[in-house]
C-alpha atoms as a PDB file:
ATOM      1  CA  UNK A   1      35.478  55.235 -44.140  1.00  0.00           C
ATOM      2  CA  UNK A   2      36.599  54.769 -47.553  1.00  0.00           C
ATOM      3  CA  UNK A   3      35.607  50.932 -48.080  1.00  0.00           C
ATOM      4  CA  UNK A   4      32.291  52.489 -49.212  1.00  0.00           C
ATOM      5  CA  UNK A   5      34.115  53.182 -52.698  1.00  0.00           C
ATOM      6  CA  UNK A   6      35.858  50.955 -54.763  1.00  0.00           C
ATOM      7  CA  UNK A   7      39.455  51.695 -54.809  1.00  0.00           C
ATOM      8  CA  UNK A   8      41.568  52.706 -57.992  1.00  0.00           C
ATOM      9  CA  UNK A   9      43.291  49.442 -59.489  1.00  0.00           C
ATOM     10  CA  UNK A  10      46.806  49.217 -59.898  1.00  0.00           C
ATOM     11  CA  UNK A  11      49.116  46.303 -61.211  1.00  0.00           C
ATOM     12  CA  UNK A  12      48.804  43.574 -58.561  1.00  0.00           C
ATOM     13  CA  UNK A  13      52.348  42.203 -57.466  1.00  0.00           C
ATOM     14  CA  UNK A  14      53.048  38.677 -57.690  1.00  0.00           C
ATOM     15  CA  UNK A  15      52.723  35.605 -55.745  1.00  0.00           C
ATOM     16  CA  UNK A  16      54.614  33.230 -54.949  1.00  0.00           C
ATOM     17  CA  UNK A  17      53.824  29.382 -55.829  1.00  0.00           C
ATOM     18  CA  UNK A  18      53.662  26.568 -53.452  1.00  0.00           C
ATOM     19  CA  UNK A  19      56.012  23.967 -54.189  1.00  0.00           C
ATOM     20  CA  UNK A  20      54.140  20.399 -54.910  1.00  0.00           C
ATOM     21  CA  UNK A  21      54.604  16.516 -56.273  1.00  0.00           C
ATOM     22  CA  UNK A  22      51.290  16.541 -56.966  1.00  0.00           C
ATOM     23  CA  UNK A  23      49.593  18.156 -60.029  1.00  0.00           C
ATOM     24  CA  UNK A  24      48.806  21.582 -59.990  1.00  0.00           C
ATOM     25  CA  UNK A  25      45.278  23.417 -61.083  1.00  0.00           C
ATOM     26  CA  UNK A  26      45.008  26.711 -61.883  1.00  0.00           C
ATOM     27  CA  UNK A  27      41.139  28.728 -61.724  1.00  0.00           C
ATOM     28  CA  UNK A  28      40.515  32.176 -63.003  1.00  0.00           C
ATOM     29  CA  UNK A  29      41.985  34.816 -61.154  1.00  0.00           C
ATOM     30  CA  UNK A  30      44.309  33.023 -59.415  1.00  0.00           C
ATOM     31  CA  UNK A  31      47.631  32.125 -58.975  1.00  0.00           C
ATOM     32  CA  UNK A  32      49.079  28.542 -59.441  1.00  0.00           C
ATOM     33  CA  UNK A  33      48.449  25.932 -56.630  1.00  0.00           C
ATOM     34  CA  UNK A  34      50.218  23.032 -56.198  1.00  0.00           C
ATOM     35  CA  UNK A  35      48.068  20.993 -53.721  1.00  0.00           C
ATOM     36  CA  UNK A  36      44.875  19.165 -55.549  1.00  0.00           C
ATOM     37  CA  UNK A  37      41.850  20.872 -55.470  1.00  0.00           C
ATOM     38  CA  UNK A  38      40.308  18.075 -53.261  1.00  0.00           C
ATOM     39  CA  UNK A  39      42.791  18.004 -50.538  1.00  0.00           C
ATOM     40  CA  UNK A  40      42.760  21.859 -50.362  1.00  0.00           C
ATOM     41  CA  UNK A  41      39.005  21.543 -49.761  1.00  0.00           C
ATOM     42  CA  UNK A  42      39.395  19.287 -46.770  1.00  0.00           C
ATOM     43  CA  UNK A  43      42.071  21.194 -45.364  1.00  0.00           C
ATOM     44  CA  UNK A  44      39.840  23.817 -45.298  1.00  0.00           C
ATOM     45  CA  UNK A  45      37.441  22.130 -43.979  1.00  0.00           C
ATOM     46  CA  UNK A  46      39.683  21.344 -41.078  1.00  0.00           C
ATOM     47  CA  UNK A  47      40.843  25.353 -40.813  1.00  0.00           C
ATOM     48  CA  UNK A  48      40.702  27.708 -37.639  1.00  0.00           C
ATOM     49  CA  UNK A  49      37.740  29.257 -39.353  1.00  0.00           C
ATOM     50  CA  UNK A  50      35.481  26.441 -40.004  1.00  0.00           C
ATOM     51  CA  UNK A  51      33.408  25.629 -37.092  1.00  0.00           C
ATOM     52  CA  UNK A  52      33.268  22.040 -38.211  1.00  0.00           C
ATOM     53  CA  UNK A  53      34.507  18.377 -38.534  1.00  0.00           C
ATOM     54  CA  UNK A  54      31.539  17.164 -40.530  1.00  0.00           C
ATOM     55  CA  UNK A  55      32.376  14.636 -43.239  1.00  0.00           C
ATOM     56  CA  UNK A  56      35.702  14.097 -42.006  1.00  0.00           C
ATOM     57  CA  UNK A  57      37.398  10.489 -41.879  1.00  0.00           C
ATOM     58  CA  UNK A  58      39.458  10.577 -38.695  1.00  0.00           C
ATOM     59  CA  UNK A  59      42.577   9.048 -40.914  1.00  0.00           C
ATOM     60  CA  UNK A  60      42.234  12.520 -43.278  1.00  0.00           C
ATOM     61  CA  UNK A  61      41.907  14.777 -39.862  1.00  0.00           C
ATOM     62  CA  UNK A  62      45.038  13.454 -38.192  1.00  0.00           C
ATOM     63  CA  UNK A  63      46.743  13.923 -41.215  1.00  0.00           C
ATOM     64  CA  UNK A  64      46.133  17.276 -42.299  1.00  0.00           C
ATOM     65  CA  UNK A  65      46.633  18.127 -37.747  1.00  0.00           C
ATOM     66  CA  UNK A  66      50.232  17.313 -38.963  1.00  0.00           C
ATOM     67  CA  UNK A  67      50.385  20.024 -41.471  1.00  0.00           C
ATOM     68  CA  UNK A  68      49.138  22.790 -39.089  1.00  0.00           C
ATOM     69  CA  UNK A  69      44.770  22.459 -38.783  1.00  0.00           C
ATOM     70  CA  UNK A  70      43.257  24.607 -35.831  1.00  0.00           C
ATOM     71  CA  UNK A  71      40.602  22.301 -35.296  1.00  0.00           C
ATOM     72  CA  UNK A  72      42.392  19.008 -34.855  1.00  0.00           C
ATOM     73  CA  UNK A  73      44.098  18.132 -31.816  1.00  0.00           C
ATOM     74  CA  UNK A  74      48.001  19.135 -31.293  1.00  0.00           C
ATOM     75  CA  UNK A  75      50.266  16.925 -33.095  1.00  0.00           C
ATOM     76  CA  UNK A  76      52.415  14.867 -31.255  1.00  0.00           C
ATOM     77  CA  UNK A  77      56.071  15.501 -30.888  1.00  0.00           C
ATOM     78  CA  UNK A  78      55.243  19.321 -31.204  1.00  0.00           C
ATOM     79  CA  UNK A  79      58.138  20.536 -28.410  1.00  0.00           C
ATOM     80  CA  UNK A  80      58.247  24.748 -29.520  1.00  0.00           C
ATOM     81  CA  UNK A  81      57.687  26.861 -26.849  1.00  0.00           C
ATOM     82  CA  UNK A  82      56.117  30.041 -27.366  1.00  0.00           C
ATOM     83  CA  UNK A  83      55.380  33.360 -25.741  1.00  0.00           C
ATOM     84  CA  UNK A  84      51.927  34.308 -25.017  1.00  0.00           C
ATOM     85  CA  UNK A  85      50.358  37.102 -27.431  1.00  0.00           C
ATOM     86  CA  UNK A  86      53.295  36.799 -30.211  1.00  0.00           C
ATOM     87  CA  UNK A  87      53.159  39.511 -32.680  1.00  0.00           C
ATOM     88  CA  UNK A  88      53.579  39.729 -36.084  1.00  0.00           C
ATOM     89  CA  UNK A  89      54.674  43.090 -36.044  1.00  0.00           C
ATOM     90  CA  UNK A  90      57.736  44.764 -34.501  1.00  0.00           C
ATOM     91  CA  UNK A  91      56.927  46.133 -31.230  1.00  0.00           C
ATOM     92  CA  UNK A  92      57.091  49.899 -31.961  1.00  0.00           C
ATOM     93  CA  UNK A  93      55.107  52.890 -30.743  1.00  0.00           C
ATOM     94  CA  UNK A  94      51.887  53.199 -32.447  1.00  0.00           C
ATOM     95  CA  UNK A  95      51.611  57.265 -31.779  1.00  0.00           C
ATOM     96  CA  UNK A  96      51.616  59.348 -34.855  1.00  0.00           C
ATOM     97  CA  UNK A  97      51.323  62.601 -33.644  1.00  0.00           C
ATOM     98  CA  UNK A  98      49.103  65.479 -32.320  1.00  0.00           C
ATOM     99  CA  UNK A  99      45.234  64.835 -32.820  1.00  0.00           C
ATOM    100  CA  UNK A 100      42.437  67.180 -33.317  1.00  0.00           C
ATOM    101  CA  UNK A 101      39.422  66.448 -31.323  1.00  0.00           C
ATOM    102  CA  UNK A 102      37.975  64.611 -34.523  1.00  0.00           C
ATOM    103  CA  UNK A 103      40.444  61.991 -34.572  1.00  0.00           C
ATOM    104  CA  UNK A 104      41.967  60.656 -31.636  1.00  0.00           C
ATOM    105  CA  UNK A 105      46.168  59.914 -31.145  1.00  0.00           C
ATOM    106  CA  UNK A 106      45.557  56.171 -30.213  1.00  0.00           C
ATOM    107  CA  UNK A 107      43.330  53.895 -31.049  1.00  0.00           C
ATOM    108  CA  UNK A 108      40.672  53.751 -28.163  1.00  0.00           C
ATOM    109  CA  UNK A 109      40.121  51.094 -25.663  1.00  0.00           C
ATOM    110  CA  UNK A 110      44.282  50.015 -26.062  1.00  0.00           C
ATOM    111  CA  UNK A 111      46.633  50.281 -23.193  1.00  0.00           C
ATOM    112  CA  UNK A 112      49.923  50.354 -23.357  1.00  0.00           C
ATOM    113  CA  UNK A 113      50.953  47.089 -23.903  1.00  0.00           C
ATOM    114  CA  UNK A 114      48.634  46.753 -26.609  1.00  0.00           C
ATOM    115  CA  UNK A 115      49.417  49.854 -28.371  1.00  0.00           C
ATOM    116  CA  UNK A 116      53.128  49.112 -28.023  1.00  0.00           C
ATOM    117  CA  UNK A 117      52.497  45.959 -30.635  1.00  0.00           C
ATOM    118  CA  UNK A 118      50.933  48.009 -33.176  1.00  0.00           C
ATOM    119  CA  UNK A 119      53.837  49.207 -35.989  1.00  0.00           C
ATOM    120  CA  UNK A 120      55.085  52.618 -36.116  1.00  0.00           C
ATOM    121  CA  UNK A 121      54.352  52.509 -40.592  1.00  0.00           C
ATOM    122  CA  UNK A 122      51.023  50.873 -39.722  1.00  0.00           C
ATOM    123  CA  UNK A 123      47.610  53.060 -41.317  1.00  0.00           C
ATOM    124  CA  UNK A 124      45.192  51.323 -41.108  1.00  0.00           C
ATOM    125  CA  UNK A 125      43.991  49.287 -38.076  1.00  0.00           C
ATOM    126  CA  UNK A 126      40.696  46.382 -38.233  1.00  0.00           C
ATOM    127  CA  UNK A 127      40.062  46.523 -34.483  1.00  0.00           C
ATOM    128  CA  UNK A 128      38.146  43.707 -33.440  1.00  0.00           C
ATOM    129  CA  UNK A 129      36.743  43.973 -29.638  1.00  0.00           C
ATOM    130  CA  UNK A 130      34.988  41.487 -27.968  1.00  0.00           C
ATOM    131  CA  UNK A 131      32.379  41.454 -25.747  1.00  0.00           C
ATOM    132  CA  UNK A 132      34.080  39.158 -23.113  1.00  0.00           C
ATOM    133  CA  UNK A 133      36.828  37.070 -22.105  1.00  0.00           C
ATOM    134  CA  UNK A 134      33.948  33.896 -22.770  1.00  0.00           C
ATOM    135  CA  UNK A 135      31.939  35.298 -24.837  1.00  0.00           C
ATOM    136  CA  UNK A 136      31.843  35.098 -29.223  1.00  0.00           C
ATOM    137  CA  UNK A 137      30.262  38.302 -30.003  1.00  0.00           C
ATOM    138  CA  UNK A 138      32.136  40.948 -30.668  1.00  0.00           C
ATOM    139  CA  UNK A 139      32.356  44.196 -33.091  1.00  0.00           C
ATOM    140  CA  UNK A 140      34.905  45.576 -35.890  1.00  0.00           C
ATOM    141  CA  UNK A 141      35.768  49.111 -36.626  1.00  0.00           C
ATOM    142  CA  UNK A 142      38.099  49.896 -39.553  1.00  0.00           C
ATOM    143  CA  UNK A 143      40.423  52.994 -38.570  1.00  0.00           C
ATOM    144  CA  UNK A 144      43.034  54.971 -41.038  1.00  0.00           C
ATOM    145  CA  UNK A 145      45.732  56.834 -39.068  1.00  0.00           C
ATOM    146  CA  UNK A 146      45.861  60.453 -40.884  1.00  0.00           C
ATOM    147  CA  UNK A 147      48.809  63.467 -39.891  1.00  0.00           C
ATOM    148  CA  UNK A 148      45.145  64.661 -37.371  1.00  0.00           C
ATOM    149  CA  UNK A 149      44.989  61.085 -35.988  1.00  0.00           C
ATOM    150  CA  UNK A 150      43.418  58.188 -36.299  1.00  0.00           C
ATOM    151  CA  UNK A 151      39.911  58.179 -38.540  1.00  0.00           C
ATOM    152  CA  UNK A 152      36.972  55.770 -37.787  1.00  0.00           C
ATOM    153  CA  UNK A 153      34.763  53.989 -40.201  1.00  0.00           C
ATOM    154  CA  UNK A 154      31.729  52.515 -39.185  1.00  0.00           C
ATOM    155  CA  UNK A 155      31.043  50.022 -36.497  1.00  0.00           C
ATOM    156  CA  UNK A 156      30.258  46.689 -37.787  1.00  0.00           C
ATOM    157  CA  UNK A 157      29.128  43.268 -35.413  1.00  0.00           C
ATOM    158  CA  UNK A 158      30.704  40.486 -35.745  1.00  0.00           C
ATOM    159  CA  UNK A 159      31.190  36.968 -34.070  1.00  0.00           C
ATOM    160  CA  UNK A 160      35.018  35.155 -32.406  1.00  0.00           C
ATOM    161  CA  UNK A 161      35.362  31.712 -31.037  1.00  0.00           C
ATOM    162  CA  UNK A 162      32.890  29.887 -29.671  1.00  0.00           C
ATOM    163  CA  UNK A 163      34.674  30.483 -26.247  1.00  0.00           C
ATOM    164  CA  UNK A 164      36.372  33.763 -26.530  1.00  0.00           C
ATOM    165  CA  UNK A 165      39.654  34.705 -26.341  1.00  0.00           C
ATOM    166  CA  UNK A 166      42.989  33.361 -25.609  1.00  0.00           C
ATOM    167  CA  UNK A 167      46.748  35.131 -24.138  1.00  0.00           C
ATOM    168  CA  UNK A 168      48.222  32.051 -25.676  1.00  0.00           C
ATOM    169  CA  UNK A 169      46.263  29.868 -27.960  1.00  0.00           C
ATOM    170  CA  UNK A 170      46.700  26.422 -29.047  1.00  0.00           C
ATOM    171  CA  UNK A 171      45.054  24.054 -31.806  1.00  0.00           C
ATOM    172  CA  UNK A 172      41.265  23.025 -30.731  1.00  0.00           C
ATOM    173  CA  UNK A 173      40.837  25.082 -28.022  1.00  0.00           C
ATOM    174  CA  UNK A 174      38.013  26.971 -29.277  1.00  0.00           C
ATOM    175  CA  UNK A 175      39.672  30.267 -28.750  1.00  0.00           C
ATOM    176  CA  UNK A 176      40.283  33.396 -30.612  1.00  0.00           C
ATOM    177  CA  UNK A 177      44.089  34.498 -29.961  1.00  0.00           C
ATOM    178  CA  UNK A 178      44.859  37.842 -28.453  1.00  0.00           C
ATOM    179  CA  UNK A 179      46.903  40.351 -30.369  1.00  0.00           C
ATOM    180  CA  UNK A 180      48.045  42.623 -33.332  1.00  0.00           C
ATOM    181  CA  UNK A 181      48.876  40.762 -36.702  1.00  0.00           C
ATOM    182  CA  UNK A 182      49.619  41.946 -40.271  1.00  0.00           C
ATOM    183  CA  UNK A 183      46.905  41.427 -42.695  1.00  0.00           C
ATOM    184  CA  UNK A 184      48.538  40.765 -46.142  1.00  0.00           C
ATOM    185  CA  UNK A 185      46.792  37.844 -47.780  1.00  0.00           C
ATOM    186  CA  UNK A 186      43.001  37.449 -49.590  1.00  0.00           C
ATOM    187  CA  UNK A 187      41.417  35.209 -51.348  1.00  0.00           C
ATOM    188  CA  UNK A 188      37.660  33.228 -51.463  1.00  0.00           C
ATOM    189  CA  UNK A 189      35.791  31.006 -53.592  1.00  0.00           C
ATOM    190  CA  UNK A 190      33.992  34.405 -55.387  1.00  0.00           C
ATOM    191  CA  UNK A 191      36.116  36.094 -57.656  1.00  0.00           C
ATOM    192  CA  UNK A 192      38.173  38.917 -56.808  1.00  0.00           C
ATOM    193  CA  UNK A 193      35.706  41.957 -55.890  1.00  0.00           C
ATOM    194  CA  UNK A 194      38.453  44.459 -57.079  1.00  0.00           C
ATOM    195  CA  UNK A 195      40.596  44.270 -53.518  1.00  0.00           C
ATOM    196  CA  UNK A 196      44.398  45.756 -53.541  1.00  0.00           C
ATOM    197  CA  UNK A 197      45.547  42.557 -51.294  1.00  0.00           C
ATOM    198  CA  UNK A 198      47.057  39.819 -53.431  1.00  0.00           C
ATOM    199  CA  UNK A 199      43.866  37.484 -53.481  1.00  0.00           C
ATOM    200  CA  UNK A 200      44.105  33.863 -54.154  1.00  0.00           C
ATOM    201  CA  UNK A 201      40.672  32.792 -56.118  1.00  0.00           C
ATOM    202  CA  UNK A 202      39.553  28.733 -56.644  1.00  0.00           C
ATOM    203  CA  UNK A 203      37.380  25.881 -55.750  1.00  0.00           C
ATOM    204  CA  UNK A 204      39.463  24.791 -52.778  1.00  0.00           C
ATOM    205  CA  UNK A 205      37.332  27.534 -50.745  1.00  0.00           C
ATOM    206  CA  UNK A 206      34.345  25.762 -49.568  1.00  0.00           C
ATOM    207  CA  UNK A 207      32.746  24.447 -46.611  1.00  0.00           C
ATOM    208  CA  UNK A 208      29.795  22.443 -46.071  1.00  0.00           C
ATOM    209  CA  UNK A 209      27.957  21.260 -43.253  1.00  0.00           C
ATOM    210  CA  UNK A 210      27.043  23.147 -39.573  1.00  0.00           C
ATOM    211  CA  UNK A 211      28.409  25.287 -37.105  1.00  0.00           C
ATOM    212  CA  UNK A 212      27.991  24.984 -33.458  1.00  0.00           C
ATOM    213  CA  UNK A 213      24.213  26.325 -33.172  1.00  0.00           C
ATOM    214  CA  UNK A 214      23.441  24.453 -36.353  1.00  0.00           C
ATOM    215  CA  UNK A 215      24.065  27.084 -39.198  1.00  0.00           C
ATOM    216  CA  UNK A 216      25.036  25.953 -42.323  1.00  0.00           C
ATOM    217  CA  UNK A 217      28.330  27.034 -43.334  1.00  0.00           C
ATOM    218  CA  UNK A 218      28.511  27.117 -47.207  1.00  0.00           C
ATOM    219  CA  UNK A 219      29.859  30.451 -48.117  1.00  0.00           C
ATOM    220  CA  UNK A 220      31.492  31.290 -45.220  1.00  0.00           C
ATOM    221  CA  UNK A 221      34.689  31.497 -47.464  1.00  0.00           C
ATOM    222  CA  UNK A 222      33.219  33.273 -50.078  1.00  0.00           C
ATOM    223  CA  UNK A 223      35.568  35.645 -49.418  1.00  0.00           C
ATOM    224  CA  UNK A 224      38.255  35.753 -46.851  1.00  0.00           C
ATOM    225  CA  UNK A 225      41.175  37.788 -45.155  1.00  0.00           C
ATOM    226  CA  UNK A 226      44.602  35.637 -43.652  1.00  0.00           C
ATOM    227  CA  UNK A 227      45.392  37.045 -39.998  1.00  0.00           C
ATOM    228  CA  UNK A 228      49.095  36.602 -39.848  1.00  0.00           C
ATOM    229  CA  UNK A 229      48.748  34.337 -36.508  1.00  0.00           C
ATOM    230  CA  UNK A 230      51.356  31.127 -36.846  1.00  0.00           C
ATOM    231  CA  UNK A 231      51.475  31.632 -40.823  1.00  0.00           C
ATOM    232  CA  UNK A 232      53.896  32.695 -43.250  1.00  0.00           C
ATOM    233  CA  UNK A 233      53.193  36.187 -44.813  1.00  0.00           C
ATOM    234  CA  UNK A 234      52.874  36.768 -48.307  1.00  0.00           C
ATOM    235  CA  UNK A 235      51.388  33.388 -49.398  1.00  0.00           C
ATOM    236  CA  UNK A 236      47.646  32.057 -49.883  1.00  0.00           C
ATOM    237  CA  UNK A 237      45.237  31.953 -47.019  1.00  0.00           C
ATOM    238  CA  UNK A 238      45.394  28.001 -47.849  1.00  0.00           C
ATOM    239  CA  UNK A 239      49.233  27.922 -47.110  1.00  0.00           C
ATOM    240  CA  UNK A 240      50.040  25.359 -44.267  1.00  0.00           C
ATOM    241  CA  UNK A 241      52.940  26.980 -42.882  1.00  0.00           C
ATOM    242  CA  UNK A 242      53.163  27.305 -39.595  1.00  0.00           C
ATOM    243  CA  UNK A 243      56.138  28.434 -38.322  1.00  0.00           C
ATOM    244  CA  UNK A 244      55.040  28.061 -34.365  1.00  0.00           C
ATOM    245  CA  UNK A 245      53.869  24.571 -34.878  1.00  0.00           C
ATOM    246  CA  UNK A 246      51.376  22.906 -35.560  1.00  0.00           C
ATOM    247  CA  UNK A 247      50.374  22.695 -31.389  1.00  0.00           C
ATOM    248  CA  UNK A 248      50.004  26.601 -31.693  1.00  0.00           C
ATOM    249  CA  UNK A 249      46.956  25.967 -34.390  1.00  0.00           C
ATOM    250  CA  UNK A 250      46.859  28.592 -37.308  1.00  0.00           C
ATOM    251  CA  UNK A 251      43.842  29.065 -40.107  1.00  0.00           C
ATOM    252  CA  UNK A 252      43.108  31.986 -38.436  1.00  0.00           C
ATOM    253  CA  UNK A 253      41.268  34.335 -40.735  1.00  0.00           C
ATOM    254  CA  UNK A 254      38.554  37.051 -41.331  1.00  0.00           C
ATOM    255  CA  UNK A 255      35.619  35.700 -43.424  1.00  0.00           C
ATOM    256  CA  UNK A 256      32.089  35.910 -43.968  1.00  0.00           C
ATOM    257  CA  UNK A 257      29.624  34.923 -41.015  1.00  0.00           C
ATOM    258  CA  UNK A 258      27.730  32.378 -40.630  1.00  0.00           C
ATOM    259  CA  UNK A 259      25.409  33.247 -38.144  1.00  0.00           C
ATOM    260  CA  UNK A 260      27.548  31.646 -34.952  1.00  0.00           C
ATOM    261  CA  UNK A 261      30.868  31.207 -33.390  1.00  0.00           C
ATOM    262  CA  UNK A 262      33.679  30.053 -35.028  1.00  0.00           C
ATOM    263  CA  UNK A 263      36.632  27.712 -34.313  1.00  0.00           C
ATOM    264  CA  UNK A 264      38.852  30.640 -34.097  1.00  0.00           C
ATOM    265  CA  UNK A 265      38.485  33.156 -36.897  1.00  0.00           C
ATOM    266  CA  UNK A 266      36.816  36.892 -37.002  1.00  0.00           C
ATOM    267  CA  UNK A 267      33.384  37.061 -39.078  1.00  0.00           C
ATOM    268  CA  UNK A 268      31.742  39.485 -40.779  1.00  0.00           C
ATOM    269  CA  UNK A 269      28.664  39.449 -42.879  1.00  0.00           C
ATOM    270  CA  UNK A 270      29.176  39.109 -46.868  1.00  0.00           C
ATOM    271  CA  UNK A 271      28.770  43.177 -47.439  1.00  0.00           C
ATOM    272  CA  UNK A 272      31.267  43.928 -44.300  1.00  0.00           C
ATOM    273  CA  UNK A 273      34.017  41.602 -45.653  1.00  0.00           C
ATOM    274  CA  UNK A 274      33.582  43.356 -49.640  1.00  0.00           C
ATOM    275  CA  UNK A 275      34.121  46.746 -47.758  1.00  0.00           C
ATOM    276  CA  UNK A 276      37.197  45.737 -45.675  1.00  0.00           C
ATOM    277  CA  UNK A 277      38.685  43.972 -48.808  1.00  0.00           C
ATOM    278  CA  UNK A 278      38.230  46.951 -51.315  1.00  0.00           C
ATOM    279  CA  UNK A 279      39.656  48.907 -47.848  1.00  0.00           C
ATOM    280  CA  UNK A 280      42.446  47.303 -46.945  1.00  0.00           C
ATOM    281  CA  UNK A 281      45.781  48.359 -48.709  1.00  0.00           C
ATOM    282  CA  UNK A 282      49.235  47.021 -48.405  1.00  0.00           C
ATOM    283  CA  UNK A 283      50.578  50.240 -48.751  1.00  0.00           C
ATOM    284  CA  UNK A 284      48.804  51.375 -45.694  1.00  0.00           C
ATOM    285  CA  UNK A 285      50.473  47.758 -44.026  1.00  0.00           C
ATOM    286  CA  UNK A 286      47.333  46.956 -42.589  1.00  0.00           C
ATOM    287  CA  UNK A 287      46.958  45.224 -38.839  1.00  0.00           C
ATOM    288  CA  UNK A 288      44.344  43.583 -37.297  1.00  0.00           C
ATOM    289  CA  UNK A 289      43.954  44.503 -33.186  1.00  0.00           C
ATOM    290  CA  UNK A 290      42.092  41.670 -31.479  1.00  0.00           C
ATOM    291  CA  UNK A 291      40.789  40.605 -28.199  1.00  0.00           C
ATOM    292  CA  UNK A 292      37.687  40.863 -25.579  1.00  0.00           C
ATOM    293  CA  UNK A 293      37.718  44.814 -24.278  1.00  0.00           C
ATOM    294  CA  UNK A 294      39.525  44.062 -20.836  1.00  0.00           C
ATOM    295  CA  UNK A 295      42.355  42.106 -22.497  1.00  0.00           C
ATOM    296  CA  UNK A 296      42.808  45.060 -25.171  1.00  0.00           C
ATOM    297  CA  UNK A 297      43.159  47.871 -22.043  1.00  0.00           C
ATOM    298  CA  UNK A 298      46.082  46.242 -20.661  1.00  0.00           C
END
C-alpha cells in the first residue's frame, strides 16, 4: 500500500470560509474560521465521534443538537424523511475491468447492492468491516483500484459504535451508519502531516474526558478524516451542515482511537490514521465502504 511513503506535495486548492457574526481566529496551517475557538471546542465535544457528554451544561447541548450534534437527542420539529443507507456517491457500477489473480475485480465481501453505491471514477476504497451487526470492533483495509484490479494494503483493527451498525441512523443512537461515502475533508489539532486532502488545522480539535469503558479521550482528534454522512462536502470536518437534518445526526468521521467504541465514528490508532491521510488522494476520489460483514454482502 502506498501510505507507507509520504506522497509528493503539490499546491493545495482552496477552502472555502464559513460565514460568521462572530470574530474569526485563524491558527497555523489553517484556513479562516468563523465560529470562536471555544464554541468549536464544545461542538466537538458534542460530535458523532466523541464518545462523550462530559462537562457539558445541558443549555450548551440542546443548543449545539439544533445545529446538527450526533450525540444529542433529535431536535424537535425535524420532519425530513430519508431513505435508509443514502449515499454520497452516484449509484454507478464499481467494476473496472478484467483482474489478474493478484488483484481481484470487486472489492471482496460486497454484494451487489453494495457494490452498486461505490462510483464508477472511484480508486481508492477505506473498507471498514465490522465484526457484527452489535458489535464495535471491526477492521480497515485501504484498496487502490489499478487497470489489473483492485490492490490491498494492509489490514488494520479498528473500533465503530458502541452498538454497531445502522440501515438508517439517527442522532444518539449509538450506531455506526451503513454505506459508501466520499472522503474529501481532513483536519486535527496536530499540524498537517503532509496529507493531499484539504486539512483544516486549530485548537477547536480537542476532547477531554472518557469514553464508554472509561478511556480518556484527549487526542482522539489529533488527526481526523470527515465521512461525507449528512454533511456538506468540501468544507471543514467542524462544518455543521447537515443537509438531512439534524434528526439524521452527522459528525461522523475517521479519527484516532481511543481504546473503545465510539458514538458513531471509525477509529484507528495514531500511526493508521498518518498512513490513510498521506494515502488518501482527491484525485483518486476516495470512498469509504462501511458496515458489519453481513450487511456489506447484501
Amino acid at each position: 500500500m502506498a501510505s507507507s511513503n509520504p506522497l509528493p506535495s503539490r499546491p493545495r486548492r482552496p477552502r472555502a470560509r464559513l460565514r460568521t457574526r462572530a470574530t474569526d481566529f485563524t491558527s497555523p496551517g489553517s484556513y479562516r474560521l468563523g465560529i470562536p475557538a471555544a464554541v468549536l471546542a464544545l461542538s466537538v465535544a458534542l460530535a458523532g465521534c466523541a464518545g462523550t457528554t462530559a462537562g457539558v451544561k445541558p443549555a450548551d447541548a440542546a443548543r449545539l443538537t439544533a445545529g446538527g450534534a450526533d450525540t444529542a437527542s433529535a431536535a424537535p420539529g425535524t420532519t425530513q424523511a430519508v431513505p435508509p443507507r443514502t449515499s454520497a456517491a452516484p449509484q454507478t457500477s464499481a467494476d473496472p475491468g478484467a483482474a489478474t489473480t493478484s488483484a481481484p475485480a470487486r472489492l471482496p465481501g460486497l454484494g451487489p447492492r453494495t457494490l452498486a453505491e461505490i462510483p464508477a471514477d472511484a480508486r481508492q476504497a477505506v473498507l471498514v468491516t465490522g465484526r457484527g451487526r452489535n458489535s464495535p470492533a471491526s477492521q480497515v483495509v485501504l484498496y487502490r483500484r489499478t487497470g489489473a484490479g483492485w490492490e490491498p494494503g494492509p489490514t488494520w483493527p479498528a473500533h465503530n459504535a458502541l452498538k454497531g451498525w445502522t440501515d438508517d441512523h439517527h442522532a444518539g443512537d449509538l450506531r455506526s451508519p451503513i454505506g459508501v461515502f466520499t472522503l474529501t475533508d481532513a483536519g486535527g489539532l496536530l499540524a498537517d502531516p503532509g496529507t493531499k486532502l484539504p486539512y483544516d488545522q486549530g485548537p477547536a480539535f480537542i476532547i477531554g474526558g472518557t469514553g464508554f469503558e472509561g478511556e480518556p479521550l484527549a487526542g482522539s482528534f489529533d488527526y481526523v478524516i470527515a465521512i461525507n454522512y449528512n454533511r456538506k462536502p468540501g468544507t471543514s470536518p467542524l462544518d455543521w451542515t447537515r443537509p438531512l437534518g439534524a434528526n439524521k445526526g452527522g459528525g461522523i468521521w475517521l479519527h484516532v482511537d481511543h481504546g473503545g467504541p465510539t458514538h458513531g465514528c471509525v477509529s484507528l490508532s495514531q500511526k493508521h490514521m498518518e498512513e490513510l491521510l498521506l494515502a488518501l488522494d482527491p484525485d483518486q476520489h476516495p470512498v469509504i465502504v462501511m458496515g458489519d460483514a453481513e450487511s456489506l454482502k447484501r
